[in-house]
C-alpha atoms as a PDB file:
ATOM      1  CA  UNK A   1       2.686  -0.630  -9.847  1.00  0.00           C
ATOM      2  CA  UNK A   2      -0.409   0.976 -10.046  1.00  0.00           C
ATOM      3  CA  UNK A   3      -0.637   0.666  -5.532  1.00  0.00           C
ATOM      4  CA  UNK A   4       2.961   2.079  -5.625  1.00  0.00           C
ATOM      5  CA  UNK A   5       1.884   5.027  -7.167  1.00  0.00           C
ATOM      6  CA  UNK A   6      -1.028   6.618  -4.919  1.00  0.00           C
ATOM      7  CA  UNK A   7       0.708   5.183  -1.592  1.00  0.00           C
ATOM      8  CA  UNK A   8       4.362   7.266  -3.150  1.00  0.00           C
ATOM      9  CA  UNK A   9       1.840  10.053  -3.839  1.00  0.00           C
ATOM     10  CA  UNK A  10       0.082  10.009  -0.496  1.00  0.00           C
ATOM     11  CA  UNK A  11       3.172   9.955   1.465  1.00  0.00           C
ATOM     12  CA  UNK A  12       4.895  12.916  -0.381  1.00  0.00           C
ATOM     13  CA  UNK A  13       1.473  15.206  -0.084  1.00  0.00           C
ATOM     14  CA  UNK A  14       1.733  13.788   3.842  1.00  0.00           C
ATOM     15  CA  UNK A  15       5.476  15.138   3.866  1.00  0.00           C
ATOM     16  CA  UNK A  16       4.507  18.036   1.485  1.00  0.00           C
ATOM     17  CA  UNK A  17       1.742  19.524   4.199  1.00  0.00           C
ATOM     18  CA  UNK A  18       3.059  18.161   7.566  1.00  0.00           C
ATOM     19  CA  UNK A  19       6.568  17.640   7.524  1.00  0.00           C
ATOM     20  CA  UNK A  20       7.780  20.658   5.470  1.00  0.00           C
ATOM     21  CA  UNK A  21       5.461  23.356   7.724  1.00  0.00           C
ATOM     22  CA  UNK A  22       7.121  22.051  10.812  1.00  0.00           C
ATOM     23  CA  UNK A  23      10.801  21.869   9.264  1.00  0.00           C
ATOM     24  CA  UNK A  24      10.066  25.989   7.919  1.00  0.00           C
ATOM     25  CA  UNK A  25       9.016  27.141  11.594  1.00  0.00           C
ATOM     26  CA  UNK A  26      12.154  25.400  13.239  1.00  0.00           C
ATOM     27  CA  UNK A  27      13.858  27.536  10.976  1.00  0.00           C
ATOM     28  CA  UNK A  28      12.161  30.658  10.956  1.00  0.00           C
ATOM     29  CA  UNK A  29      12.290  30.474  14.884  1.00  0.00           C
ATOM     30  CA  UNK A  30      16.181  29.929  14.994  1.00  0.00           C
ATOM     31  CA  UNK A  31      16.799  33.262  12.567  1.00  0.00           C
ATOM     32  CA  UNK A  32      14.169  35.647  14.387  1.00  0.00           C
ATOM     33  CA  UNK A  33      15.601  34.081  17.817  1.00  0.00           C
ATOM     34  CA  UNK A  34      19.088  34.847  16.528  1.00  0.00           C
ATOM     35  CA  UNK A  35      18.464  38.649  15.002  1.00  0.00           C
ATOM     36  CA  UNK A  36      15.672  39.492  17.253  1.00  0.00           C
ATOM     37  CA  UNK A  37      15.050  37.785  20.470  1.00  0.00           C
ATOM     38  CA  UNK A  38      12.605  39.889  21.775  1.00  0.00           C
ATOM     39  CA  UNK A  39       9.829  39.495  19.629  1.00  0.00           C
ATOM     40  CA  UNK A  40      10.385  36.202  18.640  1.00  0.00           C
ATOM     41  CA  UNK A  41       7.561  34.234  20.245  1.00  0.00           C
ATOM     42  CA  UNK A  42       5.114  36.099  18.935  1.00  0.00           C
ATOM     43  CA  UNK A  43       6.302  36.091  15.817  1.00  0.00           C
ATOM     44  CA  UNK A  44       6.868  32.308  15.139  1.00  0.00           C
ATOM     45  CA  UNK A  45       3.358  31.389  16.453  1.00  0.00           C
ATOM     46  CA  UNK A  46       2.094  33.718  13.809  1.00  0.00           C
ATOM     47  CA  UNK A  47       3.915  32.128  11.249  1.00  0.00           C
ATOM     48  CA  UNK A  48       3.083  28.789  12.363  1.00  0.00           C
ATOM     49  CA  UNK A  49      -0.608  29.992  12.673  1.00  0.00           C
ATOM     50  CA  UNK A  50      -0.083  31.261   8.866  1.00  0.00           C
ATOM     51  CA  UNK A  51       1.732  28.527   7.744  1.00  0.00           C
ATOM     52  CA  UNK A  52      -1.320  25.877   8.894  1.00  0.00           C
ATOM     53  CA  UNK A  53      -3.980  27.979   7.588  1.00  0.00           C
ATOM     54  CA  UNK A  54      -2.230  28.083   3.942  1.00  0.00           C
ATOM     55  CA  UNK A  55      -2.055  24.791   4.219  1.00  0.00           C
ATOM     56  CA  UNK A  56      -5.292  24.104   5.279  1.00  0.00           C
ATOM     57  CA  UNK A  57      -6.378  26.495   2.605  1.00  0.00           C
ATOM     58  CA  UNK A  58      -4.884  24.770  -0.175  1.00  0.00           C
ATOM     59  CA  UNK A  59      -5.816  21.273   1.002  1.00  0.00           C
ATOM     60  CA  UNK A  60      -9.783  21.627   1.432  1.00  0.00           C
END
C-alpha cells in the first residue's frame, strides 16, 4: 500500500506542475484571443513564461 502511495503522489505532483500549466495557457490564450486579438501572442508567452517560472520556483 505503502508503493501505491508515493507512485499516486508522484503522478498527481507530475499532473499538478505539468499538466495543469499547460491546460491554464490553452485557456488563457482562447479568452485574450477572443477579447483581444491583437496582443495576444505576446501576452500568452508571458504567461506561459510566468506560469513555468512559478512553477519552477515552487518546485526547487
Amino acid at each position: 500500500m505503502g508503493f501505491f502511495k508515493r507512485w499516486l503522489k508522484h503522478q498527481s505532483q507530475i499532473f499538478f506542475w505539468t499538466y495543469l500549466p499547460i491546460i491554464l495557457t490553452f485557456i488563457f490564450g482562447y479568452i485574450l484571443d477572443v477579447y483581444f486579438p491583437a496582443v495576444s501572442q505576446g501576452f500568452i508567452l508571458l504567461f506561459y513564461l510566468a506560469t513555468l517560472g512559478l512553477a519552477y520556483r515552487i518546485w526547487h
